[in-house]
PDB file of N, CA and C in Angstrom:
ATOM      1  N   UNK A   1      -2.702  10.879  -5.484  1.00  0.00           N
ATOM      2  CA  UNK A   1      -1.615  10.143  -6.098  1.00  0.00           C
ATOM      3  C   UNK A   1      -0.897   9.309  -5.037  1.00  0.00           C
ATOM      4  N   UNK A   2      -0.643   8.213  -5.680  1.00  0.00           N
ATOM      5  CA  UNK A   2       0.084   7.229  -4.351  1.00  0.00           C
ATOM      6  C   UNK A   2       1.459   7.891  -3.899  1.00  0.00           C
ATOM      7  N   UNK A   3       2.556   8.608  -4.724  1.00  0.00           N
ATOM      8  CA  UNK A   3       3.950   9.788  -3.906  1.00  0.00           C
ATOM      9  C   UNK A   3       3.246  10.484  -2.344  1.00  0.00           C
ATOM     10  N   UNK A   4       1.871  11.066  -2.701  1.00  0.00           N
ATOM     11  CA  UNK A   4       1.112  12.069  -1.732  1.00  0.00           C
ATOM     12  C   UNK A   4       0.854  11.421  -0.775  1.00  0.00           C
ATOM     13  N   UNK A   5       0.419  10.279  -0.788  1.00  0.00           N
ATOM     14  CA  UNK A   5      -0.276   9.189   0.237  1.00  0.00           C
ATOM     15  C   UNK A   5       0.914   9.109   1.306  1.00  0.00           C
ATOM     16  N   UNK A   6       1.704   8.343   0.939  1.00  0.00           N
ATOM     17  CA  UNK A   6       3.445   8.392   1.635  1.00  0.00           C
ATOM     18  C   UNK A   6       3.805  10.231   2.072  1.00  0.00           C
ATOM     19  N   UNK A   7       3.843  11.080   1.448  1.00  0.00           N
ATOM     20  CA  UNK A   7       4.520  12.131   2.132  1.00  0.00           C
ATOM     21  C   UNK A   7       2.908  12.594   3.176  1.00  0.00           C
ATOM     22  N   UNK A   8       1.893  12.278   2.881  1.00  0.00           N
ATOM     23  CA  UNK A   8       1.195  12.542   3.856  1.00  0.00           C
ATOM     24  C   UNK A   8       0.834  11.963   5.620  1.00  0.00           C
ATOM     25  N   UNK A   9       1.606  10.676   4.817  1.00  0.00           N
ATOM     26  CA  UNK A   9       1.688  10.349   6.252  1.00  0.00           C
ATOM     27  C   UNK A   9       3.115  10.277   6.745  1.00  0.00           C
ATOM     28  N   UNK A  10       4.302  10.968   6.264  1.00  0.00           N
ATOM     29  CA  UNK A  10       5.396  11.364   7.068  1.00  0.00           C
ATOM     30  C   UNK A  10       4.752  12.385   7.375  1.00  0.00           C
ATOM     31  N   UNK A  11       3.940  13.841   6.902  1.00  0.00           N
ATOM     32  CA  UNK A  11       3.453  14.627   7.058  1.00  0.00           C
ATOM     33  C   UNK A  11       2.967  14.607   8.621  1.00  0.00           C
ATOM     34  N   UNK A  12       2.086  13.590   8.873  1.00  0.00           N
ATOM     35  CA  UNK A  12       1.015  13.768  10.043  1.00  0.00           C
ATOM     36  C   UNK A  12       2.060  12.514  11.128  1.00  0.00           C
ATOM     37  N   UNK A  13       3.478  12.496  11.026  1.00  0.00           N
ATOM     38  CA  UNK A  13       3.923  11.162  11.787  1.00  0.00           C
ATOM     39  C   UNK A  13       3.820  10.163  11.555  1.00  0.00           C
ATOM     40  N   UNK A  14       2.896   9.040  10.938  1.00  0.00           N
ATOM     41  CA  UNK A  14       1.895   8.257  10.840  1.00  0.00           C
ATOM     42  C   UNK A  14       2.966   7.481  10.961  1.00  0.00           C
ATOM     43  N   UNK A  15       2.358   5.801  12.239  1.00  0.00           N
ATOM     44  CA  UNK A  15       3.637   5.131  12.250  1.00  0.00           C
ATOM     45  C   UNK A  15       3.254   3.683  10.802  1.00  0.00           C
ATOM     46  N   UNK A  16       2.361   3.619  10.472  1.00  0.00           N
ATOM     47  CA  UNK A  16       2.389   3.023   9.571  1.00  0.00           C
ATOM     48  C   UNK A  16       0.858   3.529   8.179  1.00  0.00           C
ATOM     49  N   UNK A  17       1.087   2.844   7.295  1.00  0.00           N
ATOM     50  CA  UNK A  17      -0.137   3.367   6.356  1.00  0.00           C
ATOM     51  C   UNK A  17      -0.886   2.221   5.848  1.00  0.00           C
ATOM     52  N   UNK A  18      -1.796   1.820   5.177  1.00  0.00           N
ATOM     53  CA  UNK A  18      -2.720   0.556   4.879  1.00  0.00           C
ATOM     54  C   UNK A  18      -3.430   1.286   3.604  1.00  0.00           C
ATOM     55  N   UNK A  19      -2.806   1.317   2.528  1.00  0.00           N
ATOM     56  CA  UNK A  19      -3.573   1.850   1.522  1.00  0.00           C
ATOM     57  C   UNK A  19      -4.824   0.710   1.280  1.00  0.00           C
ATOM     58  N   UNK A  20      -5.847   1.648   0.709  1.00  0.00           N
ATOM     59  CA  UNK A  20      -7.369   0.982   0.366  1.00  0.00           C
ATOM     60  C   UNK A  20      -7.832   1.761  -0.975  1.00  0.00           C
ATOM     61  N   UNK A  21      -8.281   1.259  -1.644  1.00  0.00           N
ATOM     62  CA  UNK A  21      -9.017   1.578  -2.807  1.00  0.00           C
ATOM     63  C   UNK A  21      -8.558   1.584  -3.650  1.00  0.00           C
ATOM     64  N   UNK A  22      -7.785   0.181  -4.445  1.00  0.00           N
ATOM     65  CA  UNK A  22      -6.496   0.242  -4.912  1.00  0.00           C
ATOM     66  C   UNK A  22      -7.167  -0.629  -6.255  1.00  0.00           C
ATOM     67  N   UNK A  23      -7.409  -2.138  -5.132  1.00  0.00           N
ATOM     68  CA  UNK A  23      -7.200  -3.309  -6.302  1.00  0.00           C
ATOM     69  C   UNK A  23      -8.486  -4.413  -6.046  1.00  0.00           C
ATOM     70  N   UNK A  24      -9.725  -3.495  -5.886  1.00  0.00           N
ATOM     71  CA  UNK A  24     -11.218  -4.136  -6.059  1.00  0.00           C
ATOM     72  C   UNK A  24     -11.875  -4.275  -7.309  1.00  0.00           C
ATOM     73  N   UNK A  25     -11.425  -3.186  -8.059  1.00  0.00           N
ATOM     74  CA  UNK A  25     -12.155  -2.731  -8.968  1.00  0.00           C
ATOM     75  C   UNK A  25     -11.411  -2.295 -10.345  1.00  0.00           C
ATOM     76  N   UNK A  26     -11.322  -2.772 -11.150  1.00  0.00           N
ATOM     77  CA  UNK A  26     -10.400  -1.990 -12.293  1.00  0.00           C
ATOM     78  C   UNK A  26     -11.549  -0.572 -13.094  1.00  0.00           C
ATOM     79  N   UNK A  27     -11.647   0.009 -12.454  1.00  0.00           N
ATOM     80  CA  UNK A  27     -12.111   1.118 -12.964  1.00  0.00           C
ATOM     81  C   UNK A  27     -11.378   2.355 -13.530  1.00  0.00           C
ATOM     82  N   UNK A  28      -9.725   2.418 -13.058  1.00  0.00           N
ATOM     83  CA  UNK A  28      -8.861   3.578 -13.651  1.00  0.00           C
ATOM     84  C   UNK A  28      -8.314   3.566 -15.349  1.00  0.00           C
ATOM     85  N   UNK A  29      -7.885   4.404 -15.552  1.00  0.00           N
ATOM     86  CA  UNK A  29      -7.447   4.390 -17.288  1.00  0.00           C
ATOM     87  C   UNK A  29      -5.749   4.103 -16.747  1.00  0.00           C
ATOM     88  N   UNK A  30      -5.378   3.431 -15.468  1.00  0.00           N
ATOM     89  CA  UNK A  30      -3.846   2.719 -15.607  1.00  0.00           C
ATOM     90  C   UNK A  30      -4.112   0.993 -15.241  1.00  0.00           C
ATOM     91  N   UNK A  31      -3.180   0.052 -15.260  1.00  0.00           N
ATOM     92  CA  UNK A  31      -2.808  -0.777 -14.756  1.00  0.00           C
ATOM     93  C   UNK A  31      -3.757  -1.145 -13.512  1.00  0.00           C
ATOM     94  N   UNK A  32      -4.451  -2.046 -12.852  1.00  0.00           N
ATOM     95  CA  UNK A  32      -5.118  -2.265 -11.853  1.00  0.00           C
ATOM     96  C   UNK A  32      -4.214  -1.607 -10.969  1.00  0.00           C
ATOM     97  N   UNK A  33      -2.902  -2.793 -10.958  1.00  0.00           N
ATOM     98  CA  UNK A  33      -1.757  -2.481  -9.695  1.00  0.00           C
ATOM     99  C   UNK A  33      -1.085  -1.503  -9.464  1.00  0.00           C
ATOM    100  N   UNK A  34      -1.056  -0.644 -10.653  1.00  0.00           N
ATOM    101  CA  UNK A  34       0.425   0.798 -10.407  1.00  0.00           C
ATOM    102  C   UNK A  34      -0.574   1.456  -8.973  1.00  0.00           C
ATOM    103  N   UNK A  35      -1.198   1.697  -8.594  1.00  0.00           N
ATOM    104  CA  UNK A  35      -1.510   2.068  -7.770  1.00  0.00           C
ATOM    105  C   UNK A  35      -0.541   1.782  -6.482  1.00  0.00           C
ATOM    106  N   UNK A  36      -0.495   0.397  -6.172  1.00  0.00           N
ATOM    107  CA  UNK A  36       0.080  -0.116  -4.886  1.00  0.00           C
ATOM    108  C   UNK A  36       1.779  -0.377  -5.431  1.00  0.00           C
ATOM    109  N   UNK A  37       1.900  -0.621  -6.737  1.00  0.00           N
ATOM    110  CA  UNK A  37       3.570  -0.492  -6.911  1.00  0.00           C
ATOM    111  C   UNK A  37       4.122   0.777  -6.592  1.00  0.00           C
ATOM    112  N   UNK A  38       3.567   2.046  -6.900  1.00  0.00           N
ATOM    113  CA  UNK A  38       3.826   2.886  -6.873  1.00  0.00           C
ATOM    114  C   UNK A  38       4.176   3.733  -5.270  1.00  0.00           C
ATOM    115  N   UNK A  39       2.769   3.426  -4.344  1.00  0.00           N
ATOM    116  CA  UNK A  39       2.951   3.819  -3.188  1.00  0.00           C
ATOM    117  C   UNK A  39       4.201   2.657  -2.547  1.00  0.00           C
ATOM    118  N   UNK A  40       3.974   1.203  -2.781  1.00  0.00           N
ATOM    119  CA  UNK A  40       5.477   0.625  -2.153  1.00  0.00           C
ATOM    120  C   UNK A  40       6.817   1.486  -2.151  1.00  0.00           C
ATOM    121  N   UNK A  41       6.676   1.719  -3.575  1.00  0.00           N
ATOM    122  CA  UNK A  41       8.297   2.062  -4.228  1.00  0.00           C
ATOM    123  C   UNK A  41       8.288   3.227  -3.117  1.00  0.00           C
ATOM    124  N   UNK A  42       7.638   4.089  -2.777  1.00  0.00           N
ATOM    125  CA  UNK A  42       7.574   5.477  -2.554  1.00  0.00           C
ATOM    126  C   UNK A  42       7.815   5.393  -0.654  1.00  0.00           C
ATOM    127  N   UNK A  43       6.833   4.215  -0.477  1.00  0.00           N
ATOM    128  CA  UNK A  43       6.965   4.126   0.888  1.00  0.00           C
ATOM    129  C   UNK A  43       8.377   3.878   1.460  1.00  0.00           C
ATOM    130  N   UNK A  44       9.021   2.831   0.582  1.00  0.00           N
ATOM    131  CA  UNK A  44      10.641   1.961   0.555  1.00  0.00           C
ATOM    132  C   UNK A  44      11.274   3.034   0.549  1.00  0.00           C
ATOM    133  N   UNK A  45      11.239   4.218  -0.270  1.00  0.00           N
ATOM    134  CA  UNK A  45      12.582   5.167  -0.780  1.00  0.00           C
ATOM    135  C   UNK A  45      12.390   5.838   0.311  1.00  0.00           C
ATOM    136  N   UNK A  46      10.991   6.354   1.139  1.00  0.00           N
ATOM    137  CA  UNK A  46      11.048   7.319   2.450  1.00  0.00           C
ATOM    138  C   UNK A  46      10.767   7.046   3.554  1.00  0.00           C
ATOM    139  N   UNK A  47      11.327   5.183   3.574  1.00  0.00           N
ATOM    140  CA  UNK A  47      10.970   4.898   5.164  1.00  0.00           C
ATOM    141  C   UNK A  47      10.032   4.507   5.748  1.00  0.00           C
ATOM    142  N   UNK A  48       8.592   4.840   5.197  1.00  0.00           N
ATOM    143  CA  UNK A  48       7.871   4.702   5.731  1.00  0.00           C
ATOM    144  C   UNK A  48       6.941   3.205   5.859  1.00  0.00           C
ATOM    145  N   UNK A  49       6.334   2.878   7.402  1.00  0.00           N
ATOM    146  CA  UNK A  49       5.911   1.765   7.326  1.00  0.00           C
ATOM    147  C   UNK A  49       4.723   1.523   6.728  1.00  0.00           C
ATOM    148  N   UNK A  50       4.707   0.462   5.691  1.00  0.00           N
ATOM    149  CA  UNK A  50       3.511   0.045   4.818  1.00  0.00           C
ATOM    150  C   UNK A  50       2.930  -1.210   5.096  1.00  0.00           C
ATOM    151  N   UNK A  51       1.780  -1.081   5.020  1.00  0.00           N
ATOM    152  CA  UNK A  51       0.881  -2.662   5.510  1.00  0.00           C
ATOM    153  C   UNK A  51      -0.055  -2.740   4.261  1.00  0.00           C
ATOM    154  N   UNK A  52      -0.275  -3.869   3.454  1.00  0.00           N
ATOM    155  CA  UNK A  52      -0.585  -4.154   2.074  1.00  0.00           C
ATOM    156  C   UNK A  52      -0.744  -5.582   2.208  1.00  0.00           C
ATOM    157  N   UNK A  53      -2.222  -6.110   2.743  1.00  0.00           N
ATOM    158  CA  UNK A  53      -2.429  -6.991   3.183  1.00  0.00           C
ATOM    159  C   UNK A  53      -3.211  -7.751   1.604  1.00  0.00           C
ATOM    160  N   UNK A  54      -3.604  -9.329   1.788  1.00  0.00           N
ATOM    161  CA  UNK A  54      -4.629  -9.220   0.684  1.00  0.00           C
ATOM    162  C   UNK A  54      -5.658  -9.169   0.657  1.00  0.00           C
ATOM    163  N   UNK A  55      -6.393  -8.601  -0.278  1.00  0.00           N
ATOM    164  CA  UNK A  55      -7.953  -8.395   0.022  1.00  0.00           C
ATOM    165  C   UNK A  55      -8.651  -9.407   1.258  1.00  0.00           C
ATOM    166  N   UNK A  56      -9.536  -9.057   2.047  1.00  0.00           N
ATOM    167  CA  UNK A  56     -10.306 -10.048   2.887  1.00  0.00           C
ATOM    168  C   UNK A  56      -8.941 -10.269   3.885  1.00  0.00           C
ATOM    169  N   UNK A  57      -8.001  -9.918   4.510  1.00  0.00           N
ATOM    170  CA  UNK A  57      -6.856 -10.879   4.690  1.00  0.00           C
ATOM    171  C   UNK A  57      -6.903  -9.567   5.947  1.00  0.00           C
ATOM    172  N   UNK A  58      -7.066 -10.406   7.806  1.00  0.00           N
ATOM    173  CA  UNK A  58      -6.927  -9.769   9.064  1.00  0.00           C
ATOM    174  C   UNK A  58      -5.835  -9.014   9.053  1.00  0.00           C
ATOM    175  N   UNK A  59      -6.139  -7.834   9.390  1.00  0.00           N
ATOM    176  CA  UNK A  59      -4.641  -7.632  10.384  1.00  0.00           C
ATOM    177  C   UNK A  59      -4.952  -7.164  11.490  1.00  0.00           C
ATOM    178  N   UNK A  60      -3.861  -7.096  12.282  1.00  0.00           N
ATOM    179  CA  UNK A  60      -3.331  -6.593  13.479  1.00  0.00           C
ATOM    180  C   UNK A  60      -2.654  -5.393  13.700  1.00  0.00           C
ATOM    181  N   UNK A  61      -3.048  -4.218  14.193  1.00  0.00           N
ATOM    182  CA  UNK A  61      -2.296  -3.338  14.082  1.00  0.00           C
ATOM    183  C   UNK A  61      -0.493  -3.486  15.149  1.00  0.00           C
ATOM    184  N   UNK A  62      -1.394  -4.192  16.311  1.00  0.00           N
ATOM    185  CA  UNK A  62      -0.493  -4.426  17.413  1.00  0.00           C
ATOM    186  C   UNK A  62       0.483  -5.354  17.177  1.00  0.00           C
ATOM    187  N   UNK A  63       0.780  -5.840  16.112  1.00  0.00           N
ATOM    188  CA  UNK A  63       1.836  -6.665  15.601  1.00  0.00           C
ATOM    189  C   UNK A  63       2.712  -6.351  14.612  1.00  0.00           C
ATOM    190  N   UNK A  64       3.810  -6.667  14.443  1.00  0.00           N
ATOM    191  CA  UNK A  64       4.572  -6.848  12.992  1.00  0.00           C
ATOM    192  C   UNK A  64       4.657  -8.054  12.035  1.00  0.00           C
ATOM    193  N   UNK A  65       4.111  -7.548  10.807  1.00  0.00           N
ATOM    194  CA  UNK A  65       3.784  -8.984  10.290  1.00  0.00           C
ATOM    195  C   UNK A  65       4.549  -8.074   9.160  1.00  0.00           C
ATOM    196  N   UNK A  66       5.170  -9.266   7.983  1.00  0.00           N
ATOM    197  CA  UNK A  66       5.430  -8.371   6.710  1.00  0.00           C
ATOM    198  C   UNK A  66       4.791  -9.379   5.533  1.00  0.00           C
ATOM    199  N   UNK A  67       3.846  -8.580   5.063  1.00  0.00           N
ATOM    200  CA  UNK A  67       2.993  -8.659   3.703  1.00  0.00           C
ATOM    201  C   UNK A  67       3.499  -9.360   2.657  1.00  0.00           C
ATOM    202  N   UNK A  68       3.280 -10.100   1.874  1.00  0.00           N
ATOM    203  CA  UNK A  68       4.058 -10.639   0.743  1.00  0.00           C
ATOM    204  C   UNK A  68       3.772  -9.539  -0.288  1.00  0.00           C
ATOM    205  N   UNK A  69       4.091  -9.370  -0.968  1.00  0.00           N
ATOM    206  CA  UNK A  69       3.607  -8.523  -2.404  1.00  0.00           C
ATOM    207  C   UNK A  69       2.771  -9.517  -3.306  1.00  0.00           C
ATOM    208  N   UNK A  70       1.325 -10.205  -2.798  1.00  0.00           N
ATOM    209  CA  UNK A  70       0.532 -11.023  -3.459  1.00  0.00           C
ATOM    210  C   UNK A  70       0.079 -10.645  -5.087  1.00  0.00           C
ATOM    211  N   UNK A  71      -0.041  -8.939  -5.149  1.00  0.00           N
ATOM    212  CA  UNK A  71      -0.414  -8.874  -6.687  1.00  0.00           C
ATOM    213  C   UNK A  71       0.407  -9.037  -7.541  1.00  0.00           C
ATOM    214  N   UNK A  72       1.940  -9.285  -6.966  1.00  0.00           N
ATOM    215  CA  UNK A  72       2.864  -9.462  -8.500  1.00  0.00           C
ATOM    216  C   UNK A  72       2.486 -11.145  -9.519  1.00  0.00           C
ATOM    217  N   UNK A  73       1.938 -11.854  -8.286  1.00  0.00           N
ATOM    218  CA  UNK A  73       1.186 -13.194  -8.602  1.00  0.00           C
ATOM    219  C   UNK A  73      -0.186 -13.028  -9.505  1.00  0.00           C
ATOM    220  N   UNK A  74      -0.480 -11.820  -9.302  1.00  0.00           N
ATOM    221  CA  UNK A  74      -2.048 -11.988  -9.991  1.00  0.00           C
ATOM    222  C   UNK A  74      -1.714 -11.300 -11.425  1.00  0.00           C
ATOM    223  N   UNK A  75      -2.497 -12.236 -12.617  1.00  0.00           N
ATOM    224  CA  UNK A  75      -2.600 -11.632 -13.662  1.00  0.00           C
ATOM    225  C   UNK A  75      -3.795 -11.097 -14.250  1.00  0.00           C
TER     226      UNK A  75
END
């Protein structure tokens, strides 16, 4: 569950998280996106740093960049 994802990585320290396996594929019985709304909301309420890049889209770990929220654009 995306709540678990977030307390697992306050769990282990983790200084940031990069969820994957979210929004390739609509294969779940929810919403493509509740997946990644859900871990945001969760990440925001406990602090924790989230990287939510768009598909195909570099990152850098060694940098601070902040992500747009690209799927609220996709229908």
């Amino acid at each position: 569950m995306p709540e678990e994802v977030v307390q697992a990585a306050k769990d282990l320290r983790a200084s940031k998280i990069i969820p994957v396996h979210w929004g390739k594929f609509s294969l779940g019985q929810h919403a493509w996106d509740e997946p990644i709304i859900r871990v945001t909301k969760e990440a925001k309420e406990k602090n924790v740093n989230i990287l939510h890049p768009m598909i195909g889209e570099e990152v850098n770990l060694n940098q601070t960049k902040v992500f747009s929220k690209w799927w609220e654009g996709v229908k």
